[in-house]
Protein backbone atom coordinates (compact mmCIF):
# COMPACT_ATOMS: atom_id res chain seq x y z
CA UNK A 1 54.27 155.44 84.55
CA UNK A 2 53.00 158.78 82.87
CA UNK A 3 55.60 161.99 82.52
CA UNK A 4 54.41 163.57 85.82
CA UNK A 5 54.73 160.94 88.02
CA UNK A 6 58.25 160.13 86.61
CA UNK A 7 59.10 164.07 87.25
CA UNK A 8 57.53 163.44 91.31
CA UNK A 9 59.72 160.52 91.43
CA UNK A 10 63.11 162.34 90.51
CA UNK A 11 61.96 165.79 92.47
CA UNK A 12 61.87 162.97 95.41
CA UNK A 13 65.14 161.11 94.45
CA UNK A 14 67.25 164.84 94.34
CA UNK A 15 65.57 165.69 97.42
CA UNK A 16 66.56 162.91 99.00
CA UNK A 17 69.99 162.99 97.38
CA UNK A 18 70.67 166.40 98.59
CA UNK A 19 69.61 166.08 101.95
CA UNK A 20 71.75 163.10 102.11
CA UNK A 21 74.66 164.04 100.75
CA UNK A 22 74.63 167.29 103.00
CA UNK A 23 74.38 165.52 106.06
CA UNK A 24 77.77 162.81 104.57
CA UNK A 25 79.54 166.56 104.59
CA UNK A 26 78.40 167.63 107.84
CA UNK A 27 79.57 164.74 109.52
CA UNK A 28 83.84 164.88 107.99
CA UNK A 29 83.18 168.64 108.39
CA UNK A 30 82.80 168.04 112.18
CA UNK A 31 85.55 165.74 111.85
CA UNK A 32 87.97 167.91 110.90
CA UNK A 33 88.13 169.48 114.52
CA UNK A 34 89.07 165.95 116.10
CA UNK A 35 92.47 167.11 117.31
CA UNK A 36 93.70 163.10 117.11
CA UNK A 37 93.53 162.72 113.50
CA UNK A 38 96.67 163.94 111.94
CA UNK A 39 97.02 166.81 109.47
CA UNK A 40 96.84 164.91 106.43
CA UNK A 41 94.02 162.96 107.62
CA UNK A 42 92.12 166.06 108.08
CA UNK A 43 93.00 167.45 104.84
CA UNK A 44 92.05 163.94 103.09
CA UNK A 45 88.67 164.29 105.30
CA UNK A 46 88.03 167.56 103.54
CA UNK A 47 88.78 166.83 100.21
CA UNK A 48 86.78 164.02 100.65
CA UNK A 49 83.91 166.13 102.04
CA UNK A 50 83.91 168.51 98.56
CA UNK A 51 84.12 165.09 96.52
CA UNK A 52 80.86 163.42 98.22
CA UNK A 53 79.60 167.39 97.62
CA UNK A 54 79.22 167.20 94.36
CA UNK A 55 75.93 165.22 94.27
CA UNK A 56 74.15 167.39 95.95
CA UNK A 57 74.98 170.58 93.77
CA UNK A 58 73.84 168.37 91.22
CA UNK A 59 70.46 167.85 93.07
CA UNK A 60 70.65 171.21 93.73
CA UNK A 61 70.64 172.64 90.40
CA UNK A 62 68.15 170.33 88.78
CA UNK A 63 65.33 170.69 91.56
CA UNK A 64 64.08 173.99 90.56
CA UNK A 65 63.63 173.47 86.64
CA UNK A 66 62.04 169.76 87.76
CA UNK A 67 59.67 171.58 90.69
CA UNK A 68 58.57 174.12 87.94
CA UNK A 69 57.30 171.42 85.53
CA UNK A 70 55.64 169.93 88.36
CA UNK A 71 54.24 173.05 89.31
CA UNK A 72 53.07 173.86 85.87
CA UNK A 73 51.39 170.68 85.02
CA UNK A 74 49.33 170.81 88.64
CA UNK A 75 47.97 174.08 87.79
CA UNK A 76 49.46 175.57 90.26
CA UNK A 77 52.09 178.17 88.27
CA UNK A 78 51.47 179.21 84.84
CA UNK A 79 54.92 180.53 83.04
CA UNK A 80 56.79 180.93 79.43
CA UNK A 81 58.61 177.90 78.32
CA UNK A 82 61.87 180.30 77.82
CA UNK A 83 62.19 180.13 81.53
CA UNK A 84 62.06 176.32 81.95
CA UNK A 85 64.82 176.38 79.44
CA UNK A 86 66.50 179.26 80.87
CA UNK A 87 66.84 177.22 84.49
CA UNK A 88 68.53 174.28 82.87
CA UNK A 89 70.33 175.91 81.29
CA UNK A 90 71.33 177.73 84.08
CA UNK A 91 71.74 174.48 85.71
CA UNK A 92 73.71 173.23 83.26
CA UNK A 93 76.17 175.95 83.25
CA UNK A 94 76.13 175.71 87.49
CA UNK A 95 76.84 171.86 87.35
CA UNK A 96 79.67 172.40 84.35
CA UNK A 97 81.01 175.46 86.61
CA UNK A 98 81.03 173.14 89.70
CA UNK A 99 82.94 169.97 87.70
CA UNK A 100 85.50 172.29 86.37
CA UNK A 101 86.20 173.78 90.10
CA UNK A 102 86.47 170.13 91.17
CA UNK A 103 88.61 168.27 88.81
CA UNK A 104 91.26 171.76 88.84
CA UNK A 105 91.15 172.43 92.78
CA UNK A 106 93.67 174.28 93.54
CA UNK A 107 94.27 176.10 90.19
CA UNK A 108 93.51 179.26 89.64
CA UNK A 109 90.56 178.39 87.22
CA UNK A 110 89.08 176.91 90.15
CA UNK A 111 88.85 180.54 91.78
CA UNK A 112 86.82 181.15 88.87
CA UNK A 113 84.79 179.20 88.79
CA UNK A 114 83.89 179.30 92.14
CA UNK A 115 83.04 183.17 91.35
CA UNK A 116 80.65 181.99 88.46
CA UNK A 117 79.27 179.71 91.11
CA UNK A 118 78.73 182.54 93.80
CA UNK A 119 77.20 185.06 91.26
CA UNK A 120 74.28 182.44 90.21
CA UNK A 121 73.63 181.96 94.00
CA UNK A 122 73.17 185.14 93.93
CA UNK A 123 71.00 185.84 91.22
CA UNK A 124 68.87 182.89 92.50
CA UNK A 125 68.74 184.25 96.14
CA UNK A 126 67.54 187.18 94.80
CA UNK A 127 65.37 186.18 92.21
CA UNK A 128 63.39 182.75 94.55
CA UNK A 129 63.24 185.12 97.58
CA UNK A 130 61.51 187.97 95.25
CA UNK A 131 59.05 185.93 93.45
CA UNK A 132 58.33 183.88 96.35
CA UNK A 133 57.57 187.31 98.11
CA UNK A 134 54.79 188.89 95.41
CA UNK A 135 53.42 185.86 95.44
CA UNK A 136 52.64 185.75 98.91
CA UNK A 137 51.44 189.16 98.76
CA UNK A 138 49.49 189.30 95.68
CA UNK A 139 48.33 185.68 95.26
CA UNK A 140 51.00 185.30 92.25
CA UNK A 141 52.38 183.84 89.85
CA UNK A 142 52.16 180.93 92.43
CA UNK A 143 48.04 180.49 93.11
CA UNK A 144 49.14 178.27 96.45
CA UNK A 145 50.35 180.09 99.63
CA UNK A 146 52.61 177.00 100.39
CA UNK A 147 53.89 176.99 96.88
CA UNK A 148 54.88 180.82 97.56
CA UNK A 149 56.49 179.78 100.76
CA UNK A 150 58.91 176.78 99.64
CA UNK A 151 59.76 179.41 96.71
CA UNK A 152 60.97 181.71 99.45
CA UNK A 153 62.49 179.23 101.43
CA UNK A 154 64.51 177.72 98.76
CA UNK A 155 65.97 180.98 97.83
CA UNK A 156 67.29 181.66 101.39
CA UNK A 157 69.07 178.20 100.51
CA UNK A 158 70.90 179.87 98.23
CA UNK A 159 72.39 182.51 101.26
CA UNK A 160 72.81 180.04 103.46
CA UNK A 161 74.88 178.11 100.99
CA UNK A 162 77.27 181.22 99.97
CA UNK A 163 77.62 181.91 104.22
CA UNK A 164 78.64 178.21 104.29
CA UNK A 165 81.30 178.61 101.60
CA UNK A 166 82.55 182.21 103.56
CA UNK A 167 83.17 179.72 106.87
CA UNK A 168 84.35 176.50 105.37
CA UNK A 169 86.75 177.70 102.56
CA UNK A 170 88.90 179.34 105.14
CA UNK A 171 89.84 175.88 106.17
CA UNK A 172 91.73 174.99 104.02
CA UNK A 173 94.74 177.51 104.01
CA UNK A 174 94.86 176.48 107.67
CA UNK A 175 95.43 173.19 107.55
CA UNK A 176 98.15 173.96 104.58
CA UNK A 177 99.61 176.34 107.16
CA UNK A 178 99.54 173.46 109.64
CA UNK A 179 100.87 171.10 107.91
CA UNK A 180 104.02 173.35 107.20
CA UNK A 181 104.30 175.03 110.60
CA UNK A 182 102.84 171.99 112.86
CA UNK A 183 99.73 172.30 115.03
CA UNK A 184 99.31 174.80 117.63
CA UNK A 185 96.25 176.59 119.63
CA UNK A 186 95.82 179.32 117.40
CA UNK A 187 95.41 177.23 114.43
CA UNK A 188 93.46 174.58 115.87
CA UNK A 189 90.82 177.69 117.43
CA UNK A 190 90.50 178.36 113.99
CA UNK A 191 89.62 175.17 112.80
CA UNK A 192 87.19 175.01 115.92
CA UNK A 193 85.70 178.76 115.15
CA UNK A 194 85.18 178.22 111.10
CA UNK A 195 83.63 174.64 111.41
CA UNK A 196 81.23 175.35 114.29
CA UNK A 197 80.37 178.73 112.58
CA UNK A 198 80.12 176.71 109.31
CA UNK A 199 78.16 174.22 111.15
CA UNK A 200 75.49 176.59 112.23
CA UNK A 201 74.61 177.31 108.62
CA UNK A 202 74.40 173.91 107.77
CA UNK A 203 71.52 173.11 110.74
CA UNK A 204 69.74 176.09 109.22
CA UNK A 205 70.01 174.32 105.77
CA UNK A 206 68.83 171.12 106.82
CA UNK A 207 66.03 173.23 109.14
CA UNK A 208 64.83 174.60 105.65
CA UNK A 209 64.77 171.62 103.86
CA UNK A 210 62.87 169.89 106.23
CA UNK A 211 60.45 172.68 106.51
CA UNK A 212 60.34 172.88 102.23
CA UNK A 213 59.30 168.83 102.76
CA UNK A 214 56.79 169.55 104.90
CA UNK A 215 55.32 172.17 102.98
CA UNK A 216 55.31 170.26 99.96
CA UNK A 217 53.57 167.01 101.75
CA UNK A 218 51.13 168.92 103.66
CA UNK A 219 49.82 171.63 101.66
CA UNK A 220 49.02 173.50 104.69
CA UNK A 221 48.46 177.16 103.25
């Protein structure tokens, strides 16, 4: 097995890893409204859901800098080797950011972290959506129109992903508030509103990824 068809091989496995993982959140996400499962229940639910989480932000962050090499040794992008190295690193620094957040939830450094997180999403919104943009209009630095497109597409990723956080952090300050204070109809509406307004996001996640599949299988532009 030569070096590129290794690289297709993990761009497929983190692809696959991602989507999957995403869709094991999803699912305790829309558990967390089942009314019948205690409070703790729900709270273990959720802190399972940012465990199982963690695998795709890994899949996440090493996509891009994998997809570029790809890219780069079909032809299809020419670009500096500074900014291969700059996007692991940058997914190195994501991924450490993310582990730290993780193993001190709750802490303060967590908070933190979770800003670092935010402001590369960002950046990376930004930056994909822009590039994936000129390209469409002028024809480069991407020479395929469906190259340009799953650039654009994984940058809105990176919105959808910081709207997700807005509706699904929320969550869990009311469960801590239900668990002192017991359950009532205000609290559990606002389980119901953030995970169905978090929910929506997610759809449009997995909507994009699907469509960034097909792109990437069919070539069509």
């Amino acid at each position: 097995m030569d070096i590129y068809t290794a690289a297709l091989f993990i761009h497929l496995l983190l692809f696959v890893y991602w989507l999957g993982g995403d869709l094991g959140v999803f699912t305790l996400a829309l558990a967390l409204k089942n009314q019948k499962y205690s409070v703790d229940q729900r709270i273990l639910l959720m802190r399972l859901s940012l465990t199982i989480d963690m695998l795709p932000r890994v899949c996440m962050a090493t996509i891009a800098p994998v997809g570029l090499y790809l890219a780069g040794t079909s032809g299809l992008v020419e670009y500096p080797q500074w900014l291969a190295v700059g996007l692991w690193l940058l997914a190195l620094v994501w991924i450490s950011a993310e582990a730290i957040a993780f193993k001190n939830h709750g802490k303060p450094i967590a908070i933190k972290m979770y800003i670092v997180t935010g402001t590369i999403f960002l950046l990376l919104f930004l930056g994909y959506t822009g590039f994936g943009v000129y390209s469409l209009v002028n024809g480069k630095p991407f020479i395929a129109g469906w190259l340009s497109l799953k650039v654009f597409l994984f940058g809105l990723i990176f919105l959808v992903s910081i709207l997700m956080a807005v509706f699904y952090a929320p969550l869990e300050a009311i469960f801590e508030q239900m668990k002192a204070e017991g359950s009532t109809p205000e609290l559990e509406a606002a389980v119901q509103r953030q995970v169905n307004r978090g929910a929506f996001f997610t759809i449009l996640l997995f909507l994009l990824l699907a469509t960034m599949g097909f792109l990437g299988l069919a070539k069509p532009l």
